[in-house]
PDB file of N, CA and C in Angstrom:
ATOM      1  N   UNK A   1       0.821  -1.191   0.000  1.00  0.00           N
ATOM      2  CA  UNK A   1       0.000   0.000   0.000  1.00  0.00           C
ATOM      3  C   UNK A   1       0.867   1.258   0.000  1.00  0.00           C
ATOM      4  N   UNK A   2       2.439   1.173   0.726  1.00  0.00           N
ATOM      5  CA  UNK A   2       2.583   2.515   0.568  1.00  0.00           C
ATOM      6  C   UNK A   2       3.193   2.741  -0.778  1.00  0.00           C
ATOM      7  N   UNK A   3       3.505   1.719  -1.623  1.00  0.00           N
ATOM      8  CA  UNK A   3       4.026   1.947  -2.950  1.00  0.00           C
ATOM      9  C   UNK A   3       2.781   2.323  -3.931  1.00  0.00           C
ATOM     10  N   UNK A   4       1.530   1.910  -3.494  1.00  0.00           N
ATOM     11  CA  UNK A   4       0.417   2.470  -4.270  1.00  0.00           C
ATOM     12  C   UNK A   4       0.483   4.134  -4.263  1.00  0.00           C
ATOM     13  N   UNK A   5       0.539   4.084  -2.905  1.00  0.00           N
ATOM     14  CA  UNK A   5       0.072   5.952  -2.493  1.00  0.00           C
ATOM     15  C   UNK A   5       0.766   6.716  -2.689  1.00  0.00           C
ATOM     16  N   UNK A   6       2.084   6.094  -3.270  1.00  0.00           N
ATOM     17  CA  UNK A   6       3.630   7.098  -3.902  1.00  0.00           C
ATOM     18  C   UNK A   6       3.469   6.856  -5.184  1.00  0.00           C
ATOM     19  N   UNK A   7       2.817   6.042  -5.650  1.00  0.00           N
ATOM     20  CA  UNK A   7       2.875   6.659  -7.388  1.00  0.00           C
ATOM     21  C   UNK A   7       1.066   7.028  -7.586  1.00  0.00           C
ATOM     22  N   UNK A   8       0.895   6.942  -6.546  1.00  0.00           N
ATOM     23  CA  UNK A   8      -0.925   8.255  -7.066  1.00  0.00           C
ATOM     24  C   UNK A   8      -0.800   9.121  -6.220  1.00  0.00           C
ATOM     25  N   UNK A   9       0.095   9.400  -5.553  1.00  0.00           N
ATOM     26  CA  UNK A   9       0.761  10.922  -5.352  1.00  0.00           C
ATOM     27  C   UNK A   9       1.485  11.279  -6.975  1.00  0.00           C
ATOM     28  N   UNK A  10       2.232  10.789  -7.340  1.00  0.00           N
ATOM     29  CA  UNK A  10       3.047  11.267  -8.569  1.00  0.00           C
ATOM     30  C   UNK A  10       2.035  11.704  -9.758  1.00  0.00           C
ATOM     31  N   UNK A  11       1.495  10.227  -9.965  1.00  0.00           N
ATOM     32  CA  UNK A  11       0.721  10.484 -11.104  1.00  0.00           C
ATOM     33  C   UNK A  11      -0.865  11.088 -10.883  1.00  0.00           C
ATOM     34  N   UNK A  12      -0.677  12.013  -9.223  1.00  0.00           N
ATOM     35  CA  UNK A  12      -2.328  12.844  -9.335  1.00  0.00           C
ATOM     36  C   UNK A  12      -3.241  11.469  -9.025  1.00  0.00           C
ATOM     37  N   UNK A  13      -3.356  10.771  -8.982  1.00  0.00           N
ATOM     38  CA  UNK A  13      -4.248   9.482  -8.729  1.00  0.00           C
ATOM     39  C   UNK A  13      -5.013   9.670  -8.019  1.00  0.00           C
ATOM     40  N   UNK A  14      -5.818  11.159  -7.674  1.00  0.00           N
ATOM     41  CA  UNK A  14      -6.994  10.951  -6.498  1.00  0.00           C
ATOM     42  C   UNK A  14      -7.918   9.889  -6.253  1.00  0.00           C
ATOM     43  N   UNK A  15      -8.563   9.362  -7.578  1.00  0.00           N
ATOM     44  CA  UNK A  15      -9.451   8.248  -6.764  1.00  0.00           C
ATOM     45  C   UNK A  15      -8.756   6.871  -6.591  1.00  0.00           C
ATOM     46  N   UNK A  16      -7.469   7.054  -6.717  1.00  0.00           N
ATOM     47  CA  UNK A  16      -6.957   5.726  -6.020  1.00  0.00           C
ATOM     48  C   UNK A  16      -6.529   6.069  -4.383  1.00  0.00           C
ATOM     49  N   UNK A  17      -6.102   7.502  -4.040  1.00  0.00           N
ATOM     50  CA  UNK A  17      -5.794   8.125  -3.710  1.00  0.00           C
ATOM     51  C   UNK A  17      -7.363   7.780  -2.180  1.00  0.00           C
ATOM     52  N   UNK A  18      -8.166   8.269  -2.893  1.00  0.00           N
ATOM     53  CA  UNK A  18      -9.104   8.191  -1.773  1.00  0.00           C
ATOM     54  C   UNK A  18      -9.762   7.026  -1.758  1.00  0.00           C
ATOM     55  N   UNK A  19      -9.180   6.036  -2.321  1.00  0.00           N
ATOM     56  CA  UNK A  19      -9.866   4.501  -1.966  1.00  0.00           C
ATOM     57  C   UNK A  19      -8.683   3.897  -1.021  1.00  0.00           C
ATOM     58  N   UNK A  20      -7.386   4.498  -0.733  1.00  0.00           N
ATOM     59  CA  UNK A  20      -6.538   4.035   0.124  1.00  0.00           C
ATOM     60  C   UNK A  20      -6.690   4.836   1.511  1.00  0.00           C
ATOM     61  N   UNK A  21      -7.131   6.187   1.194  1.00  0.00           N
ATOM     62  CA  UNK A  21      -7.115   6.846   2.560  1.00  0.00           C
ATOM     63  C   UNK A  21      -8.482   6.859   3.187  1.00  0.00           C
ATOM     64  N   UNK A  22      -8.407   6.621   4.499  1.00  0.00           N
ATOM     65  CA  UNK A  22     -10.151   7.340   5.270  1.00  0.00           C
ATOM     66  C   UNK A  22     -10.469   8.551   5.093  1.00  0.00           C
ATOM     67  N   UNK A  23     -11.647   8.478   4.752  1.00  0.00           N
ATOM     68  CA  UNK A  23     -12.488  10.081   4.829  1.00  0.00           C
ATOM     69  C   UNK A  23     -11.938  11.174   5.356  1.00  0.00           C
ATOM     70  N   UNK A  24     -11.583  10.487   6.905  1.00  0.00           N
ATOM     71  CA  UNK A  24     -11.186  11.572   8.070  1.00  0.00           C
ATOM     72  C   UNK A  24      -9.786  11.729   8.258  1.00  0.00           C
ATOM     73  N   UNK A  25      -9.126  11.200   7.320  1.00  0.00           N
ATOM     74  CA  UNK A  25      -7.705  10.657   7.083  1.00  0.00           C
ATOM     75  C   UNK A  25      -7.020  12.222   7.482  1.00  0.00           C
ATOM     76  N   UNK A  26      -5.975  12.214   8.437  1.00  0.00           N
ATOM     77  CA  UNK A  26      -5.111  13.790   8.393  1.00  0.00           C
ATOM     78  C   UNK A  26      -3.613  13.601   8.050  1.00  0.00           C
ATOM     79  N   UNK A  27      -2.801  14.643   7.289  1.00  0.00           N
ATOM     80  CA  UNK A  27      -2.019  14.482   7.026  1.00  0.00           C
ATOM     81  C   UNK A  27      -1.003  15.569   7.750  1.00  0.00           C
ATOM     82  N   UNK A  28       0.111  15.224   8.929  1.00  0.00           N
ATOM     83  CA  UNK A  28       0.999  16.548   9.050  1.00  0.00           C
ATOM     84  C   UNK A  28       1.836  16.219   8.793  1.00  0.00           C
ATOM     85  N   UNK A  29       1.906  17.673   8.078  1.00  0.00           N
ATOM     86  CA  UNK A  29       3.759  17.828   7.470  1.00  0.00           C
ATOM     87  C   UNK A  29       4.526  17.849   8.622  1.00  0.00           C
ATOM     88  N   UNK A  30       5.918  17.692   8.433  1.00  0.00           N
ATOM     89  CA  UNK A  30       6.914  18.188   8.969  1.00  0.00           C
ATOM     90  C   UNK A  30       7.049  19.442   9.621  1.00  0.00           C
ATOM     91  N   UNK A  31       6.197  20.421   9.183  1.00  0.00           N
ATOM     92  CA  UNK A  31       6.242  21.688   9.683  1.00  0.00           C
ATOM     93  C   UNK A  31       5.068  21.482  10.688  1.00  0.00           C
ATOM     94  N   UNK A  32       4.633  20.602  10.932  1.00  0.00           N
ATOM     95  CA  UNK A  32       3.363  20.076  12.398  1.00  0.00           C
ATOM     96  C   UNK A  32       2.145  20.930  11.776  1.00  0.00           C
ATOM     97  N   UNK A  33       1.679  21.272  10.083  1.00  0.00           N
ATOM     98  CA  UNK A  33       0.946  21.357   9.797  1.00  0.00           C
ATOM     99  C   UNK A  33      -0.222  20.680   9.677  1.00  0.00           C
ATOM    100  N   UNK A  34      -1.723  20.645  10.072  1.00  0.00           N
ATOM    101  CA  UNK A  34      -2.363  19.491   9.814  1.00  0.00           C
ATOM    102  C   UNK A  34      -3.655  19.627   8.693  1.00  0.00           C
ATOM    103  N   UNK A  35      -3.562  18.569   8.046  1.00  0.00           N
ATOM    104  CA  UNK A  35      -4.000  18.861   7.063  1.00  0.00           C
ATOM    105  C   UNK A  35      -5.076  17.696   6.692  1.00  0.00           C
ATOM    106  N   UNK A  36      -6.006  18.061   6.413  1.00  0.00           N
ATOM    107  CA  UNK A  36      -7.383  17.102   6.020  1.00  0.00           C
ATOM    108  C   UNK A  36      -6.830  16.798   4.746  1.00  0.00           C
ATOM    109  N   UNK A  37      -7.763  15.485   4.587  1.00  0.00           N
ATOM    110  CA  UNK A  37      -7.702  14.741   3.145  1.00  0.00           C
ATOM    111  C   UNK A  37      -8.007  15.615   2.655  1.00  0.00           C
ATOM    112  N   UNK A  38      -9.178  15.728   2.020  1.00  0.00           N
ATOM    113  CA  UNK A  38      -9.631  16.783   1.391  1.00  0.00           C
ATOM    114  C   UNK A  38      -8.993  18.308   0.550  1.00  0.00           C
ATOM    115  N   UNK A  39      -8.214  18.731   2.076  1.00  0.00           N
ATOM    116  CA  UNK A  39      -7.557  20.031   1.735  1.00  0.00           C
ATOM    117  C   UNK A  39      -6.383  19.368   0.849  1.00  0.00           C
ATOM    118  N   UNK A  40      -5.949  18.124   1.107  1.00  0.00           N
ATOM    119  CA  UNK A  40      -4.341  17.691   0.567  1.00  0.00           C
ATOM    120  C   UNK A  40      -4.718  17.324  -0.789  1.00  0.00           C
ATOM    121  N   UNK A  41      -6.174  16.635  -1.430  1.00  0.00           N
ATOM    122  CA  UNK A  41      -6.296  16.416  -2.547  1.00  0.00           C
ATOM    123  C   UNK A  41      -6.979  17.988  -3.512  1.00  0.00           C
ATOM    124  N   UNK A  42      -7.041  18.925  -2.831  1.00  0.00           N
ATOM    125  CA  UNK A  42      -7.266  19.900  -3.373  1.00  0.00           C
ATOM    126  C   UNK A  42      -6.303  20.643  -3.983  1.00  0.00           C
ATOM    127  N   UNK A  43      -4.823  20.702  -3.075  1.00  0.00           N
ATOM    128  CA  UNK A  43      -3.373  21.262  -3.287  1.00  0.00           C
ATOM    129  C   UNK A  43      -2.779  20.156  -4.569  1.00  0.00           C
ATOM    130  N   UNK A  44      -3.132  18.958  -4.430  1.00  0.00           N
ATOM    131  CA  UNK A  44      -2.437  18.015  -5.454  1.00  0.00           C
ATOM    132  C   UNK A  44      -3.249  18.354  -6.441  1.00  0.00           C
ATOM    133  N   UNK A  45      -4.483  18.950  -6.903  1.00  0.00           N
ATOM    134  CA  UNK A  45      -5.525  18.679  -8.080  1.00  0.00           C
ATOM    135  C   UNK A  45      -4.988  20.058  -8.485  1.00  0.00           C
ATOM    136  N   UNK A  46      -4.633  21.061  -7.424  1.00  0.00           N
ATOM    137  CA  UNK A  46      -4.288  22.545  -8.062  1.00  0.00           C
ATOM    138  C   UNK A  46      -2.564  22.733  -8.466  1.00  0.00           C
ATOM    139  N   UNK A  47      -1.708  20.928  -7.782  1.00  0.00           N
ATOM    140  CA  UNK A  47      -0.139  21.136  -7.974  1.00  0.00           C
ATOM    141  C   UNK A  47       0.054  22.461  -7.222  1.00  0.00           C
ATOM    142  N   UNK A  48      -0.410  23.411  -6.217  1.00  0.00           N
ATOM    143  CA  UNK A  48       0.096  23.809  -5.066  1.00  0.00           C
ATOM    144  C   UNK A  48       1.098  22.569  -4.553  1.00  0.00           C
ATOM    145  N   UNK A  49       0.875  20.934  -5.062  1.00  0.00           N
ATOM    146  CA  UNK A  49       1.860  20.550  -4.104  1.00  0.00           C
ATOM    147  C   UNK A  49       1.601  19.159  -5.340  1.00  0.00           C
ATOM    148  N   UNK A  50       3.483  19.367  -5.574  1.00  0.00           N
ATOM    149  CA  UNK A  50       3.351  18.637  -7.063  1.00  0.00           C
ATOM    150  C   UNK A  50       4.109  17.756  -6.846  1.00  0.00           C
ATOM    151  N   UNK A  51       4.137  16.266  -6.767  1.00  0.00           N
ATOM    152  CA  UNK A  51       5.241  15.314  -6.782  1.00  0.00           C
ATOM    153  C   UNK A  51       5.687  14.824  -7.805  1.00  0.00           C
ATOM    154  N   UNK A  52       7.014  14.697  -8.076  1.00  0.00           N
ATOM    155  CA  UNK A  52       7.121  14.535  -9.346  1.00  0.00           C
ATOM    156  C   UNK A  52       8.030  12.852  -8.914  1.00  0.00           C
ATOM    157  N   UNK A  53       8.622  12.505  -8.310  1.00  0.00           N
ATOM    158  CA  UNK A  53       9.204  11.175  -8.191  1.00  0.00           C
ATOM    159  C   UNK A  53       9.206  11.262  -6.729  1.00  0.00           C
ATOM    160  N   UNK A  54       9.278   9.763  -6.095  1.00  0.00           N
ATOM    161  CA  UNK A  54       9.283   9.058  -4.863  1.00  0.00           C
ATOM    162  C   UNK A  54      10.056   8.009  -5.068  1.00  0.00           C
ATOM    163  N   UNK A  55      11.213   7.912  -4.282  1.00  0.00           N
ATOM    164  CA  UNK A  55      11.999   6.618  -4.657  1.00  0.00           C
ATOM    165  C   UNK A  55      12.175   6.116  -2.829  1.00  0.00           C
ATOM    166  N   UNK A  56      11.055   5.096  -2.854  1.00  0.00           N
ATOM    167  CA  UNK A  56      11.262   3.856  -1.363  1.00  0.00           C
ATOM    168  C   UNK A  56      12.970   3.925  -1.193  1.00  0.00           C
ATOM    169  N   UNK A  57      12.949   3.937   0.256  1.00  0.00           N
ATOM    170  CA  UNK A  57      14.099   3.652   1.002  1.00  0.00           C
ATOM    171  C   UNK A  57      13.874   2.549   1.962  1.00  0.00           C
ATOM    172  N   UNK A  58      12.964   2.959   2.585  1.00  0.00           N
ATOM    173  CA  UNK A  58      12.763   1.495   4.075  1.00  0.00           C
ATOM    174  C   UNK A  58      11.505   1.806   4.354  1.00  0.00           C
ATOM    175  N   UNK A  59      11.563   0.592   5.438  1.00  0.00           N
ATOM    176  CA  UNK A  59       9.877   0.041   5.574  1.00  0.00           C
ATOM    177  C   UNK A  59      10.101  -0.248   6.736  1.00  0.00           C
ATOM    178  N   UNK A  60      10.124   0.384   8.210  1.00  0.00           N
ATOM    179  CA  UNK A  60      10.988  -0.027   9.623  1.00  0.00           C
ATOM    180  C   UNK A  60       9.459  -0.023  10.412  1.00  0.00           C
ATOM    181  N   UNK A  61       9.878  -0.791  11.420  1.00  0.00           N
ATOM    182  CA  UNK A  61       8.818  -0.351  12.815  1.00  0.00           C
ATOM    183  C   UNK A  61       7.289  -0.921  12.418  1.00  0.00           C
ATOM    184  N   UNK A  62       7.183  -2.095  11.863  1.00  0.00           N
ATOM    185  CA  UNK A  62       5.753  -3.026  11.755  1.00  0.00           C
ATOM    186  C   UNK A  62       5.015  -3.036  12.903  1.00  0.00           C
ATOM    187  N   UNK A  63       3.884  -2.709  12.755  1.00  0.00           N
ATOM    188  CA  UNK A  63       3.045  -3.286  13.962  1.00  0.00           C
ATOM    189  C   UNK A  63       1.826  -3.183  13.450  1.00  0.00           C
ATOM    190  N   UNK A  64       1.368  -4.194  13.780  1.00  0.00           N
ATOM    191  CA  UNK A  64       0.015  -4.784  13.822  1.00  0.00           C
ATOM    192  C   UNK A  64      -1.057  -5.159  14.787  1.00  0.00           C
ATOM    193  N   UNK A  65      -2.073  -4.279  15.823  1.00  0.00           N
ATOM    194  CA  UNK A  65      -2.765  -4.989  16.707  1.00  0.00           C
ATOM    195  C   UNK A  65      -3.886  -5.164  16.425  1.00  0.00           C
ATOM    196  N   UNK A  66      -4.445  -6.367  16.033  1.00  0.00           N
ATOM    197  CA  UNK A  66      -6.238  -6.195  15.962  1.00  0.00           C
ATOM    198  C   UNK A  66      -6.297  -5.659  14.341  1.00  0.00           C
ATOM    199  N   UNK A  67      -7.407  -4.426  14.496  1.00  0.00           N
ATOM    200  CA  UNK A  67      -7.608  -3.721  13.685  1.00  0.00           C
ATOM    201  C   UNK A  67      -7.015  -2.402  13.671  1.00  0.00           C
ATOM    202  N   UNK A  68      -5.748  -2.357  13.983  1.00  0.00           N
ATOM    203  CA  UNK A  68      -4.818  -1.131  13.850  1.00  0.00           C
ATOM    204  C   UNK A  68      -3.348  -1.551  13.329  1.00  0.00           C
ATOM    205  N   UNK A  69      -2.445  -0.339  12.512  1.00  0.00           N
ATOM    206  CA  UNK A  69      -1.745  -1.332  12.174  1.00  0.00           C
ATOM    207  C   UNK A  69      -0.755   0.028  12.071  1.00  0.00           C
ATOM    208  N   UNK A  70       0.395   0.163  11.985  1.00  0.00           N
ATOM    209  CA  UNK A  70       1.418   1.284  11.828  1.00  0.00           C
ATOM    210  C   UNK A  70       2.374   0.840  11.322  1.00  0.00           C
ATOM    211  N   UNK A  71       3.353   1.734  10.221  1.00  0.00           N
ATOM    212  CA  UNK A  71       4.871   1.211   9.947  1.00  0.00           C
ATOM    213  C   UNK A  71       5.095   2.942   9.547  1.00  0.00           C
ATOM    214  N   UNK A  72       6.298   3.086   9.819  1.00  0.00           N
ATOM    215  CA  UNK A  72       7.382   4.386   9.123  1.00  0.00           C
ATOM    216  C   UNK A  72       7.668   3.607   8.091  1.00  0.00           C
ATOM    217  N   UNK A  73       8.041   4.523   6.804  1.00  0.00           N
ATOM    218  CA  UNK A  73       8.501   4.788   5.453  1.00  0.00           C
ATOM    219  C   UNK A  73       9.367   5.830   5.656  1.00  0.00           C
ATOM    220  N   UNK A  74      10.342   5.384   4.909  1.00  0.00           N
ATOM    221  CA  UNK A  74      11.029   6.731   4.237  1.00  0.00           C
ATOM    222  C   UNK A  74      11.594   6.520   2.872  1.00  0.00           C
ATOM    223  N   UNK A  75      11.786   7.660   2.312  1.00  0.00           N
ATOM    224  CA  UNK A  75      11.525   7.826   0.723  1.00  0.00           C
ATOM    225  C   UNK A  75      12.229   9.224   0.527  1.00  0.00           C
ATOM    226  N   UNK A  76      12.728   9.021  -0.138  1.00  0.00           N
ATOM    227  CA  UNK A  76      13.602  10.681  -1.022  1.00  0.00           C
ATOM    228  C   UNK A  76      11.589  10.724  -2.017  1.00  0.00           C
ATOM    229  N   UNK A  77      11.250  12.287  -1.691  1.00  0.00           N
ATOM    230  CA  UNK A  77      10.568  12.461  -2.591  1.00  0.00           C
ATOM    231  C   UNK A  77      10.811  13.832  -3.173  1.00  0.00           C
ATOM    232  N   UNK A  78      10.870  14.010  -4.505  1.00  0.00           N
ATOM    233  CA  UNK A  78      11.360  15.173  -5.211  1.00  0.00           C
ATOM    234  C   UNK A  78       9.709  15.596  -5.463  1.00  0.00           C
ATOM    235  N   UNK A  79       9.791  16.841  -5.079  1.00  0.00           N
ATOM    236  CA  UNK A  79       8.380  17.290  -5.033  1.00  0.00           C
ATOM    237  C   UNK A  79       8.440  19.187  -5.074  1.00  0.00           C
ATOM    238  N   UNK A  80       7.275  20.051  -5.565  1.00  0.00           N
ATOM    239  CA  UNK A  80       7.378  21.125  -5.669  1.00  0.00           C
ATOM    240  C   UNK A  80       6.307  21.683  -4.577  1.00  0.00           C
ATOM    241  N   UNK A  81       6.575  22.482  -2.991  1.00  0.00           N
ATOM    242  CA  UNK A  81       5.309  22.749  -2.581  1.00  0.00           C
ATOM    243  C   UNK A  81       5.386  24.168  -2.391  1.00  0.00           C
ATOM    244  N   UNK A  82       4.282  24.739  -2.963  1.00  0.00           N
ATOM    245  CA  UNK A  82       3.800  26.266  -2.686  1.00  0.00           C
ATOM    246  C   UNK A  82       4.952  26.722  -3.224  1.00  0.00           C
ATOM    247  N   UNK A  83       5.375  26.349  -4.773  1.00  0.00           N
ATOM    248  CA  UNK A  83       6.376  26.518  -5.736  1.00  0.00           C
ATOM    249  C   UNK A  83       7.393  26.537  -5.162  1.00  0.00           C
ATOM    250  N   UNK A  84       8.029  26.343  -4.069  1.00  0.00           N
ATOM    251  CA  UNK A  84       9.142  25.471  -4.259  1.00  0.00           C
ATOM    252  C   UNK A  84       9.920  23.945  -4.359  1.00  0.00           C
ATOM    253  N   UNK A  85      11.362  23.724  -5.391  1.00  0.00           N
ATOM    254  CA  UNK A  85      11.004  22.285  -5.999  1.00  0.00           C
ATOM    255  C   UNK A  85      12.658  21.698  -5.010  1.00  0.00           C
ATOM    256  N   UNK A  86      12.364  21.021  -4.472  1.00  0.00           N
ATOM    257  CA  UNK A  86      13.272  20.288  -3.454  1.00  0.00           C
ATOM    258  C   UNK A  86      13.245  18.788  -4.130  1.00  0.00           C
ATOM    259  N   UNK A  87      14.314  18.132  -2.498  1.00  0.00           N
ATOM    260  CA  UNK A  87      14.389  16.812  -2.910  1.00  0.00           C
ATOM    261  C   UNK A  87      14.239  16.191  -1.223  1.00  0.00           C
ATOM    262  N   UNK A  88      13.421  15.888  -0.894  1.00  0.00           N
ATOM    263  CA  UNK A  88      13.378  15.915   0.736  1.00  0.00           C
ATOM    264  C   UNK A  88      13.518  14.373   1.028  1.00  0.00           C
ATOM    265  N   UNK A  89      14.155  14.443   2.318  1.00  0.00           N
ATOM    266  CA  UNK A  89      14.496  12.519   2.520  1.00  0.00           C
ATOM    267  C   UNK A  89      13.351  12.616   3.766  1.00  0.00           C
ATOM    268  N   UNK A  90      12.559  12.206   3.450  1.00  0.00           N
ATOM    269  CA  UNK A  90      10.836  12.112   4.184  1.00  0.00           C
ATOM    270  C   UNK A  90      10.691  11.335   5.184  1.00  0.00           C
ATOM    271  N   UNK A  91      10.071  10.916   6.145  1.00  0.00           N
ATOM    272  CA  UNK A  91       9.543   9.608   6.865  1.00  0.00           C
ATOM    273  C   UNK A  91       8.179  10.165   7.479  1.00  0.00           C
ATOM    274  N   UNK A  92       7.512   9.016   6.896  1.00  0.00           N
ATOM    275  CA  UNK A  92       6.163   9.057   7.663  1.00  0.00           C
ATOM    276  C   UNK A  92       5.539   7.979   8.248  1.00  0.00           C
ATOM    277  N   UNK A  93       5.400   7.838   8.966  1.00  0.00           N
ATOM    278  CA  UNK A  93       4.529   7.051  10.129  1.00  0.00           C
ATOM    279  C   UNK A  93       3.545   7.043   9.540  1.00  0.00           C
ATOM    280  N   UNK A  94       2.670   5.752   9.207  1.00  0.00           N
ATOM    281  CA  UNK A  94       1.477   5.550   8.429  1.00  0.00           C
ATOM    282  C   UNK A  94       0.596   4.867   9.492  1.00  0.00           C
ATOM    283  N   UNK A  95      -0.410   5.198  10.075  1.00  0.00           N
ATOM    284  CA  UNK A  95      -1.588   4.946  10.898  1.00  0.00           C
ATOM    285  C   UNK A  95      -2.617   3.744   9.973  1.00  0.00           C
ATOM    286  N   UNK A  96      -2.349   2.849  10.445  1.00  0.00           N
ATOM    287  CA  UNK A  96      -3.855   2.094   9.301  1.00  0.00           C
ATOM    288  C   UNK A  96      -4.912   1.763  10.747  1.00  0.00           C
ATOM    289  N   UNK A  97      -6.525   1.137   9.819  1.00  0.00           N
ATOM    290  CA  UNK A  97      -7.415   0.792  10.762  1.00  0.00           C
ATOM    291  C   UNK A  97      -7.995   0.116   9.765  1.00  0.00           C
ATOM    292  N   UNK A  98      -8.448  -1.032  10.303  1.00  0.00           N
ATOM    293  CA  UNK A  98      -9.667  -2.099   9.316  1.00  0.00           C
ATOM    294  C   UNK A  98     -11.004  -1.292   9.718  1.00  0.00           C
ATOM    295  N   UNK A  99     -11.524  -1.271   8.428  1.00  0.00           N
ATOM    296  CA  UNK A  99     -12.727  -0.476   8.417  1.00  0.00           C
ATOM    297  C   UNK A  99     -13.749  -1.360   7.492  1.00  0.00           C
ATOM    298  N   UNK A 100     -14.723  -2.045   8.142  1.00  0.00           N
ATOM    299  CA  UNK A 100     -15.394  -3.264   6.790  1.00  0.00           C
ATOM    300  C   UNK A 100     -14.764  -3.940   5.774  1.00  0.00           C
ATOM    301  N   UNK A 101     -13.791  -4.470   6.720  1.00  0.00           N
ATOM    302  CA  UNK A 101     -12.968  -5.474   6.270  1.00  0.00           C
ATOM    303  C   UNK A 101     -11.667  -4.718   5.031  1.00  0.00           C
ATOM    304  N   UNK A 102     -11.260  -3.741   5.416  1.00  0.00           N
ATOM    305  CA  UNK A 102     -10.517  -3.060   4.408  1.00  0.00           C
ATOM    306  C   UNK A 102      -9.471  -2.010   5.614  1.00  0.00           C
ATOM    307  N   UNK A 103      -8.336  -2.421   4.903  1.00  0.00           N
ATOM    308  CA  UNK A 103      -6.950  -1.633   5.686  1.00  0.00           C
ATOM    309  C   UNK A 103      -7.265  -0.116   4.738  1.00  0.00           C
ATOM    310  N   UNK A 104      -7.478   0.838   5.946  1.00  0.00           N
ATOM    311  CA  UNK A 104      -7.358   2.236   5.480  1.00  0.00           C
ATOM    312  C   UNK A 104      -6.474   3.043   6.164  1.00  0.00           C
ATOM    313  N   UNK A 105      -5.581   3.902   5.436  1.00  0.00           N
ATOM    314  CA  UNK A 105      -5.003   4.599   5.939  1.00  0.00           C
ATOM    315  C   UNK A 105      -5.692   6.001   6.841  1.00  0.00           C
ATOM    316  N   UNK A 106      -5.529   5.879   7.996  1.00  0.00           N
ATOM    317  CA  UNK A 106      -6.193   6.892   9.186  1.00  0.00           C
ATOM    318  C   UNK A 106      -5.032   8.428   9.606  1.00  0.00           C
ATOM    319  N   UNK A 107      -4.507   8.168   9.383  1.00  0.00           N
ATOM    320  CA  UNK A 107      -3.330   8.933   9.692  1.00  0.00           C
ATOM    321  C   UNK A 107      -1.829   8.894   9.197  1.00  0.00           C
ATOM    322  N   UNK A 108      -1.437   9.830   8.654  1.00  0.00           N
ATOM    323  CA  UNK A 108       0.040  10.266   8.380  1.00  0.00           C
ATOM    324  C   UNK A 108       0.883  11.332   8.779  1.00  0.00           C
ATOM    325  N   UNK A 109       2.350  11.223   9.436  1.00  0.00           N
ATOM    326  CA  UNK A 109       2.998  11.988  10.494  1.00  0.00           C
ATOM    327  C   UNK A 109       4.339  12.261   9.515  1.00  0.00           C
ATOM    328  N   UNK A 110       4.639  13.161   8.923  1.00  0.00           N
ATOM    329  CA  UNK A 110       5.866  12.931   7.919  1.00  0.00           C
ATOM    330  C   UNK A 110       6.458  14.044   8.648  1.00  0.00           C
ATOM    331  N   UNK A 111       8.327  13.970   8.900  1.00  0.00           N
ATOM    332  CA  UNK A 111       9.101  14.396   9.244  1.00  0.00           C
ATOM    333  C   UNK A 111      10.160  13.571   8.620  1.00  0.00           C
ATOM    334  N   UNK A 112      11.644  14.787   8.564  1.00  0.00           N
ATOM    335  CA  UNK A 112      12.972  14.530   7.542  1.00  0.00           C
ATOM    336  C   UNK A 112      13.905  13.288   8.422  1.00  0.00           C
ATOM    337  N   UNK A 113      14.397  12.811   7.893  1.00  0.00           N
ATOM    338  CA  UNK A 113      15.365  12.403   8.523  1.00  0.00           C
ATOM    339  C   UNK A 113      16.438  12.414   7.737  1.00  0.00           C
TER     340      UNK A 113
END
């Protein structure tokens, strides 16, 4: 799943995009911004926040209880936000929850390392 959500980040993929994330899904940046689904697929549909490549690095810190489930990623993602175009070495903590029998992403915590 997180290799899905890095290339429909790239390639704009909202409705794959929102068949992986929950409704209520929040996203904070690094800057401890928090940000609704919604608002984040609005910035990607306007490229206010443009990814242009994601290249996987690691997959650390599994856990699984029940119907909750977490792992960090990190990923070099070359991306342009609020026009500026970087190359940031990312990690995000990915929150999942079974929701009618389906792993959804509930939460994402991205900071550099």
């Amino acid at each position: 799943m997180y290799r899905a959500v890095s290339q429909a980040m790239v390639t704009k993929d909202i409705d794959k995009l929102d068949h992986i994330l929950a409704d209520d899904m929040h996203l904070i940046h690094m800057t401890g911004y928090d940000q609704t689904k919604n608002e984040w697929f609005a910035q990607i549909k306007s490229e206010q926040m443009r990814y242009y490549s994601i290249t996987e690095e690691n997959i650390k810190n599994i856990k699984i209880e029940g119907n909750k489930a977490s792992f960090i990623g990190q990923s070099k993602v070359d991306a342009r936000i609020y026009g500026s175009r970087h190359t940031w070495r990312l990690q995000i903590k990915n929150y999942f929850e079974k929701r009618n029998g389906e792993w959804l992403i509930v939460r994402q915590e991205a900071s550099t390392y």
